[in-house]
PDB file of N, CA and C in Angstrom:
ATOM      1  N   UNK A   1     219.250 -24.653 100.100  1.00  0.00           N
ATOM      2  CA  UNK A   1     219.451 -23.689  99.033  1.00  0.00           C
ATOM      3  C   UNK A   1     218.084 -23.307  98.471  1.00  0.00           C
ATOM      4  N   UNK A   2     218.177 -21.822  98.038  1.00  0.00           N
ATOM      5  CA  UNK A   2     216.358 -21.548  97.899  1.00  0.00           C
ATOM      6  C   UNK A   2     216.457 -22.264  96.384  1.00  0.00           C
ATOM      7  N   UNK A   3     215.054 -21.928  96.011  1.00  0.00           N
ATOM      8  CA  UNK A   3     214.812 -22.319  94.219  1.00  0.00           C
ATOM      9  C   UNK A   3     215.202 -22.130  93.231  1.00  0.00           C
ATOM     10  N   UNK A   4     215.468 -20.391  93.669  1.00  0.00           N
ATOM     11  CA  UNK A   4     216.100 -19.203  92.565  1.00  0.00           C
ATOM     12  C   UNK A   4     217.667 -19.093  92.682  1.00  0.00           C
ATOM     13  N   UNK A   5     218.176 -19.984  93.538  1.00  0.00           N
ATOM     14  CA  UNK A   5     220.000 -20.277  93.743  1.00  0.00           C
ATOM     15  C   UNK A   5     219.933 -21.360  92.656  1.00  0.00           C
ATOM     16  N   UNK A   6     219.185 -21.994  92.993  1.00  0.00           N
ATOM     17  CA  UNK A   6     219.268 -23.638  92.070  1.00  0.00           C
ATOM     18  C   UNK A   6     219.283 -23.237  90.676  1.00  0.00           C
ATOM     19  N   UNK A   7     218.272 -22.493  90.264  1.00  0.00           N
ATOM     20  CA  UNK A   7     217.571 -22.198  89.200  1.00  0.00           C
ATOM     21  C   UNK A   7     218.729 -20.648  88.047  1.00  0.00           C
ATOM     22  N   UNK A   8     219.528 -20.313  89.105  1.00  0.00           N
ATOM     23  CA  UNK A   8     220.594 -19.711  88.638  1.00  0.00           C
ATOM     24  C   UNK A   8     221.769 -20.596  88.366  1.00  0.00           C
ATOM     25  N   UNK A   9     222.205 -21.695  88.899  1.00  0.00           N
ATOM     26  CA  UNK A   9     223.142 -21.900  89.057  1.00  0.00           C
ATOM     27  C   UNK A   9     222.990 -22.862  87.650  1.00  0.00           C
ATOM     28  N   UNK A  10     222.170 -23.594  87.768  1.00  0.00           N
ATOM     29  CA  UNK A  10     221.682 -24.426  86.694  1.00  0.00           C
ATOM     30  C   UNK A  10     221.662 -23.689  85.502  1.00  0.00           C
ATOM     31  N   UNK A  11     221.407 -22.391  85.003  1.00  0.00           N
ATOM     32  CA  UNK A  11     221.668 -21.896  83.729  1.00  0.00           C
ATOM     33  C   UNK A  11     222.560 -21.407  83.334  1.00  0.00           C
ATOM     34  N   UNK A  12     223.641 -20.923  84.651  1.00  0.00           N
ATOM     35  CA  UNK A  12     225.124 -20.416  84.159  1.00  0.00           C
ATOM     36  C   UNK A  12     225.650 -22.356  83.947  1.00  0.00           C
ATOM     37  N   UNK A  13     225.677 -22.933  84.497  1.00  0.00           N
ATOM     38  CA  UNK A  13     226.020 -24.576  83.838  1.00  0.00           C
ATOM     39  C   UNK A  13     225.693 -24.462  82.706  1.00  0.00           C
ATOM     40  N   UNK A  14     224.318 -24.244  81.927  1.00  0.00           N
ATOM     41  CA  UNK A  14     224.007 -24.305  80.519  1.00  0.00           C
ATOM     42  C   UNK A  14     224.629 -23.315  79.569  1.00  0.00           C
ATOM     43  N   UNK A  15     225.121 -22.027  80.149  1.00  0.00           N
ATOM     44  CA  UNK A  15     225.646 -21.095  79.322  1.00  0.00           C
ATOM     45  C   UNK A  15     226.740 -21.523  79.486  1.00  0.00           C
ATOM     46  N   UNK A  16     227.031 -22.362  80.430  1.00  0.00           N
ATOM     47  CA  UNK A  16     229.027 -22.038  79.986  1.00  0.00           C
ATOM     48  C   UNK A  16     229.002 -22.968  78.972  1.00  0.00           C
ATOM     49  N   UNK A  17     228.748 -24.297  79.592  1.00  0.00           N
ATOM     50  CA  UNK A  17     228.307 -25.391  78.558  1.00  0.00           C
ATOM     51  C   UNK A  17     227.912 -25.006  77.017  1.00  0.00           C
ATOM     52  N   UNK A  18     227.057 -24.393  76.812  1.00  0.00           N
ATOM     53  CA  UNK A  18     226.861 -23.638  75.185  1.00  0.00           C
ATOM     54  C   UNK A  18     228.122 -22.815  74.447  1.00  0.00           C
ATOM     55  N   UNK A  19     228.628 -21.835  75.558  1.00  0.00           N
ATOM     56  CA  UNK A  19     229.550 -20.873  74.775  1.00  0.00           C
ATOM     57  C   UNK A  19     230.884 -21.638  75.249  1.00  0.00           C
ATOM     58  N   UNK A  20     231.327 -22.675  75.971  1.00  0.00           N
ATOM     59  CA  UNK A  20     232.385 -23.517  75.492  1.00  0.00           C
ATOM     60  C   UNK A  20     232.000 -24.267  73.975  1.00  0.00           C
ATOM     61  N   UNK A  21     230.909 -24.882  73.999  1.00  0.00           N
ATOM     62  CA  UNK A  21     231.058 -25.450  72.467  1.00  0.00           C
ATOM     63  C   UNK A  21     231.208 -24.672  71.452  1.00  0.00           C
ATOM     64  N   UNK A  22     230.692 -23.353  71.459  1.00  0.00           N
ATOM     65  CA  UNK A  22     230.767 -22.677  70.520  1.00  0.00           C
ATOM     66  C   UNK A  22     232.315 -21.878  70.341  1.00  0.00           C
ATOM     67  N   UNK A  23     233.050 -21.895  71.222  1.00  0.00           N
ATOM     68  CA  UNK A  23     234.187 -21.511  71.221  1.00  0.00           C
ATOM     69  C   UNK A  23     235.067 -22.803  70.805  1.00  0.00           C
ATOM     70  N   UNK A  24     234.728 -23.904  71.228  1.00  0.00           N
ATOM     71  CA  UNK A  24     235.608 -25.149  70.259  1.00  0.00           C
ATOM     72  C   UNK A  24     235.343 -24.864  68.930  1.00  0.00           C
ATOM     73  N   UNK A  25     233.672 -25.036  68.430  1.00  0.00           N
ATOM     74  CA  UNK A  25     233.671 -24.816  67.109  1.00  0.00           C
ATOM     75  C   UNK A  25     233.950 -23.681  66.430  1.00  0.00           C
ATOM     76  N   UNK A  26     234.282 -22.569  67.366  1.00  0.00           N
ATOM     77  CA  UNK A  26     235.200 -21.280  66.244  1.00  0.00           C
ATOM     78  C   UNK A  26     236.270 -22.106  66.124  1.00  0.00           C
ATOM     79  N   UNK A  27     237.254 -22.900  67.392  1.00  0.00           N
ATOM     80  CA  UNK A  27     238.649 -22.685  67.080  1.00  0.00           C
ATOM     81  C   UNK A  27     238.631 -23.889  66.075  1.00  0.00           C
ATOM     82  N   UNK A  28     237.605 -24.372  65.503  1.00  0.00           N
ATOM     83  CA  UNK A  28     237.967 -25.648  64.961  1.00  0.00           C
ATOM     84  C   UNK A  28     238.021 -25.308  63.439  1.00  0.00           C
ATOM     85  N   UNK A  29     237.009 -24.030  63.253  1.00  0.00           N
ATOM     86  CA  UNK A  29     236.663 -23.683  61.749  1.00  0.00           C
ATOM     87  C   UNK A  29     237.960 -22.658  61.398  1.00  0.00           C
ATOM     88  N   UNK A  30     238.459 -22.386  62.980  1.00  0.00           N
ATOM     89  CA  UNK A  30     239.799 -21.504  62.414  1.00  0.00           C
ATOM     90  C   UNK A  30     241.065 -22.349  61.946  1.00  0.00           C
ATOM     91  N   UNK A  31     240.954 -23.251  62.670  1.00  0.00           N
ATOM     92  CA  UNK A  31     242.429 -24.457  62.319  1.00  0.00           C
ATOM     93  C   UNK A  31     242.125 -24.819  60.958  1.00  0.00           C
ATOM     94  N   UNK A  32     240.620 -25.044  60.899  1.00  0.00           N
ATOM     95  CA  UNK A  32     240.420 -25.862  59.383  1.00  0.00           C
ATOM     96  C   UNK A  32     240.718 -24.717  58.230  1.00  0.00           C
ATOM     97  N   UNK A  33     240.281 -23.926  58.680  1.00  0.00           N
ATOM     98  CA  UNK A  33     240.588 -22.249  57.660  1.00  0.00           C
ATOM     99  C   UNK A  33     242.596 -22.226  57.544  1.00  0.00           C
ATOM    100  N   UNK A  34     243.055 -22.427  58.389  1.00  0.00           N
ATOM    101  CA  UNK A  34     244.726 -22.256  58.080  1.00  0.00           C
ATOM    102  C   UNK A  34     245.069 -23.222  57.865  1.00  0.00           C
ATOM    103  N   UNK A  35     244.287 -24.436  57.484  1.00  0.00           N
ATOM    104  CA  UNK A  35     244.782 -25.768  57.041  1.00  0.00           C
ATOM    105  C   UNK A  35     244.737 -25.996  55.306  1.00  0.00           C
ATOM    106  N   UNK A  36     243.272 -25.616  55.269  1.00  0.00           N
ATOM    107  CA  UNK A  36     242.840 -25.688  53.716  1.00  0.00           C
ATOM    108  C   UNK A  36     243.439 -24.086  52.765  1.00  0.00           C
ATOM    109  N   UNK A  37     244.337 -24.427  51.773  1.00  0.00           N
ATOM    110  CA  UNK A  37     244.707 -23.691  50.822  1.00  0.00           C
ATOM    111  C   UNK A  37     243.647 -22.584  49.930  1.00  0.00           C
ATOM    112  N   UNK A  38     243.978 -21.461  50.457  1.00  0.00           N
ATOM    113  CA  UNK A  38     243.155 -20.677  49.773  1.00  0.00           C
ATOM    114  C   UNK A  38     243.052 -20.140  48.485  1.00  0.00           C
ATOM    115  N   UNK A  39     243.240 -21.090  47.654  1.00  0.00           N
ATOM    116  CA  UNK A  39     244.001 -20.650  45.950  1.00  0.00           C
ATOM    117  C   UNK A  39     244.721 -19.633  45.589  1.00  0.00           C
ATOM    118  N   UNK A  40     245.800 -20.192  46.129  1.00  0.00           N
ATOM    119  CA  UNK A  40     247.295 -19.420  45.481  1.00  0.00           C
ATOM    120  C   UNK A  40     247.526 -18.140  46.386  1.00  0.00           C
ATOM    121  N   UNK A  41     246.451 -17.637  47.035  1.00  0.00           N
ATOM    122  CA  UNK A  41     246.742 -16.556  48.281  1.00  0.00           C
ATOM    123  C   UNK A  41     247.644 -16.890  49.735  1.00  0.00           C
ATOM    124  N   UNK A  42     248.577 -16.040  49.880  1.00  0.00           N
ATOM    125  CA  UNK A  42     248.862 -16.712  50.777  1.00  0.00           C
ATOM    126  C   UNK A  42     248.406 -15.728  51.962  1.00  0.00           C
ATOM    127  N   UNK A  43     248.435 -16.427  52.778  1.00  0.00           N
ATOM    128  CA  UNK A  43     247.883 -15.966  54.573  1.00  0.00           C
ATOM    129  C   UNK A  43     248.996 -14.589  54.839  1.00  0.00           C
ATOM    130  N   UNK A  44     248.458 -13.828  55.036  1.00  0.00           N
ATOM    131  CA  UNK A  44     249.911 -13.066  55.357  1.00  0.00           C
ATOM    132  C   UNK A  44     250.447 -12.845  57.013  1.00  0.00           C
ATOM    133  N   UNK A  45     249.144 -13.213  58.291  1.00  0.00           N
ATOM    134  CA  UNK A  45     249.602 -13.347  59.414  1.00  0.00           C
ATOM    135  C   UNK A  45     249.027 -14.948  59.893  1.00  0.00           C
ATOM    136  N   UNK A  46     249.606 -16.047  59.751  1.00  0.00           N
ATOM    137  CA  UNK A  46     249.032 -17.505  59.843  1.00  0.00           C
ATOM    138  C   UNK A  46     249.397 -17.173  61.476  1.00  0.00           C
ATOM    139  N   UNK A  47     250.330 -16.682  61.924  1.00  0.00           N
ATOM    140  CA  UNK A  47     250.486 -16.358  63.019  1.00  0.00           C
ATOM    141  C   UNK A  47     249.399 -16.431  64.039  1.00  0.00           C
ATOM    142  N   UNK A  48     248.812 -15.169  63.110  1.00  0.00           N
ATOM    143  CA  UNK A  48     247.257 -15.043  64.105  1.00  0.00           C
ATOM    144  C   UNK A  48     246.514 -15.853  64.132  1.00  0.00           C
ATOM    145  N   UNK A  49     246.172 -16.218  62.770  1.00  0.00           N
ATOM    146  CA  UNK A  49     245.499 -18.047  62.845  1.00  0.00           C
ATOM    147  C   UNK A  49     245.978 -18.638  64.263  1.00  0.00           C
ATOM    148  N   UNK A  50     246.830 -19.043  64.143  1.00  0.00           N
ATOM    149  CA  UNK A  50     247.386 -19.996  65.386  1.00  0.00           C
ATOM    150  C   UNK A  50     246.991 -19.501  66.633  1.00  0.00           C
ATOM    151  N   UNK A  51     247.247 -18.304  66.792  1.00  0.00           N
ATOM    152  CA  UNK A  51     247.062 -17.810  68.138  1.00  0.00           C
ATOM    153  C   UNK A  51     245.491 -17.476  68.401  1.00  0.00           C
ATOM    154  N   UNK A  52     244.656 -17.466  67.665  1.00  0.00           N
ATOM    155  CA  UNK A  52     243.213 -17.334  67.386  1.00  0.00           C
ATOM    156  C   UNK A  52     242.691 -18.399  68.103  1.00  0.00           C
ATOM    157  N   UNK A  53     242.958 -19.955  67.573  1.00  0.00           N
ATOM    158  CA  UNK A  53     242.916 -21.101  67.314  1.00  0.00           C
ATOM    159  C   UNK A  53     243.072 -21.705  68.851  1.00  0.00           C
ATOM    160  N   UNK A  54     244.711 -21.037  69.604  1.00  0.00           N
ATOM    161  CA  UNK A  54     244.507 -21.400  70.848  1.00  0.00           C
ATOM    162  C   UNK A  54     243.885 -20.744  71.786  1.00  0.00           C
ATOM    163  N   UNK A  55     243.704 -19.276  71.601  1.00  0.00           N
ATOM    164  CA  UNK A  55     243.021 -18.391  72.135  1.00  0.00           C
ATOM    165  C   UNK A  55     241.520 -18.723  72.445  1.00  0.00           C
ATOM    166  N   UNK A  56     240.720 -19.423  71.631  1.00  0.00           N
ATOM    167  CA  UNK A  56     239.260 -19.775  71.581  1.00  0.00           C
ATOM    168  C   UNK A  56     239.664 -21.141  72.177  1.00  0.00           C
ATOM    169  N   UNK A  57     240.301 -22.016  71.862  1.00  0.00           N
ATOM    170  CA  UNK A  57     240.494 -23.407  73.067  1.00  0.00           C
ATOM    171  C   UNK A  57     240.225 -23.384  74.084  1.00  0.00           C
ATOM    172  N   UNK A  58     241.620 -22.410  74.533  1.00  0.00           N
ATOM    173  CA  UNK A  58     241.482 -21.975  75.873  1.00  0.00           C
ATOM    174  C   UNK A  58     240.243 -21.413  76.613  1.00  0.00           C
ATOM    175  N   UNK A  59     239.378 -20.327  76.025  1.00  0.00           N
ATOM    176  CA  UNK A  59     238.479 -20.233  76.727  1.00  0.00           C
ATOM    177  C   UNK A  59     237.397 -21.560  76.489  1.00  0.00           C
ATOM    178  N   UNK A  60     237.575 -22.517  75.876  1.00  0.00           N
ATOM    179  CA  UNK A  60     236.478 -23.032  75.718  1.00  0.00           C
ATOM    180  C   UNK A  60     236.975 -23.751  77.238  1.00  0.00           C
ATOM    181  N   UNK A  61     238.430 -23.820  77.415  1.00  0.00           N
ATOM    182  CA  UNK A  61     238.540 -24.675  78.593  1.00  0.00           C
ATOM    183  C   UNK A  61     237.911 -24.577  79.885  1.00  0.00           C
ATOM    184  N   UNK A  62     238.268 -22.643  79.740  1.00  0.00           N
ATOM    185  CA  UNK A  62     237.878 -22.115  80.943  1.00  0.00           C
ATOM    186  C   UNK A  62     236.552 -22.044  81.480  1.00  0.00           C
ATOM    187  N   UNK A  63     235.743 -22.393  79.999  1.00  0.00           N
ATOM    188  CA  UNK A  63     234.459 -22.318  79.896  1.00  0.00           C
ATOM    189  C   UNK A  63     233.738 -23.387  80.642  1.00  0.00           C
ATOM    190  N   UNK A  64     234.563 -24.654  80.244  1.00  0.00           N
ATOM    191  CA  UNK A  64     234.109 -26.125  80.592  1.00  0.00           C
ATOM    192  C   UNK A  64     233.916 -25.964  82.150  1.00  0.00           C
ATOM    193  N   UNK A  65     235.530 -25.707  82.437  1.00  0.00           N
ATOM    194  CA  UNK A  65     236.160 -25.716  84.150  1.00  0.00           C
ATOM    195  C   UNK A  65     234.727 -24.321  85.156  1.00  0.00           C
ATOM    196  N   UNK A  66     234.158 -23.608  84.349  1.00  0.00           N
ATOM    197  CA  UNK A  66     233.334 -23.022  85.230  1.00  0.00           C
ATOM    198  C   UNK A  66     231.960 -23.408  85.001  1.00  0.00           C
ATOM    199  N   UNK A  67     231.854 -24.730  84.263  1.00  0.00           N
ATOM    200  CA  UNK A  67     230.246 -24.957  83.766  1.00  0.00           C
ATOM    201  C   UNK A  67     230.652 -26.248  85.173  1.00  0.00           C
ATOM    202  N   UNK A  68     231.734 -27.022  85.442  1.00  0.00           N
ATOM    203  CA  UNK A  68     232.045 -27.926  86.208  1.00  0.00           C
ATOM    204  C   UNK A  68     231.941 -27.774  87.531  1.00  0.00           C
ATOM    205  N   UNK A  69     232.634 -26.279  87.940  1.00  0.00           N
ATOM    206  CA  UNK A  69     232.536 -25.748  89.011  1.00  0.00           C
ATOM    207  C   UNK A  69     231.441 -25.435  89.719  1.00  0.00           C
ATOM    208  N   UNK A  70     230.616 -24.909  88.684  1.00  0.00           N
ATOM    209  CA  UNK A  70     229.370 -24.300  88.790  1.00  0.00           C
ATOM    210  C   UNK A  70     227.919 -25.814  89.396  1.00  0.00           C
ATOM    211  N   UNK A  71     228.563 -26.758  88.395  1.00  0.00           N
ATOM    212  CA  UNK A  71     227.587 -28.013  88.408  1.00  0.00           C
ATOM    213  C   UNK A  71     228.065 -28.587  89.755  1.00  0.00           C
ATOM    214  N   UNK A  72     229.055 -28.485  89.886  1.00  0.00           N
ATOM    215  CA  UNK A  72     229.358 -29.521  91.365  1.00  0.00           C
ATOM    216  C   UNK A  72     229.001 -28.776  92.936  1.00  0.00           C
ATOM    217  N   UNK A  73     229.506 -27.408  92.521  1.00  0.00           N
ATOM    218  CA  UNK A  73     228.653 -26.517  93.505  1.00  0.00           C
ATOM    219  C   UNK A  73     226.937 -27.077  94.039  1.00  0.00           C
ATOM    220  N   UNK A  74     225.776 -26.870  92.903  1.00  0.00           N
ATOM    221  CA  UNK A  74     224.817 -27.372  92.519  1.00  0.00           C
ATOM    222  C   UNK A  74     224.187 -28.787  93.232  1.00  0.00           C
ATOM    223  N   UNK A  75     225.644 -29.698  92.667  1.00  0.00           N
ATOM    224  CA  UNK A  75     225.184 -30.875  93.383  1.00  0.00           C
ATOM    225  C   UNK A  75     225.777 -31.220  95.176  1.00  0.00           C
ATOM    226  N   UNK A  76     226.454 -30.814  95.783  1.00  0.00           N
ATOM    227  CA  UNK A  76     226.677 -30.260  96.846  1.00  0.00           C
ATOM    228  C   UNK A  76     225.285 -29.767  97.496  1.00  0.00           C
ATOM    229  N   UNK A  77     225.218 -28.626  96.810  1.00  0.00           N
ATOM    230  CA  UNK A  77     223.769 -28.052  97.781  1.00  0.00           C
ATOM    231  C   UNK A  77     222.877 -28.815  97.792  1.00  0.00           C
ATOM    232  N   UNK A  78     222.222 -29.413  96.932  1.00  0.00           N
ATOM    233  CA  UNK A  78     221.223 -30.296  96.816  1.00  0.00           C
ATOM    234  C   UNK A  78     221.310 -31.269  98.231  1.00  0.00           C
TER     235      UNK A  78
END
């Protein structure tokens, strides 16, 4: 495998790796946001909360599963 395969492959690993965490920590500040009471307001679509919440999970999953894919590829070529 040349340098510049390695050297690609190795930073989409780091980007997925980054924007999965950062997609846990949206969905985490969103759960905590429809958890904690907003004085006396109420939510009028909590709905979306929820679906927000799994919506950003999920990609964080998908995120993980192609930083994994990506890394094992990587170690293979090597």
């Amino acid at each position: 495998m040349t340098e510049k395969k390695m050297q690609d492959l190795q930073a989409k690993v780091a980007d997925y790796k980054r924007f999965g965490f950062i997609l846990l920590s949206l969905s985490a500040f969103l759960f905590i946001g429809l958890i904690i009471p907003a004085d006396g307001q109420a939510i009028s679509l909590p709905s979306g909360f929820i679906v927000g919440v799994f919506a950003t999970l999920g990609l964080a999953v998908v995120c993980h599963r192609l930083a994994m894919n990506a890394q094992k590829q990587l170690y293979e070529e090597e």
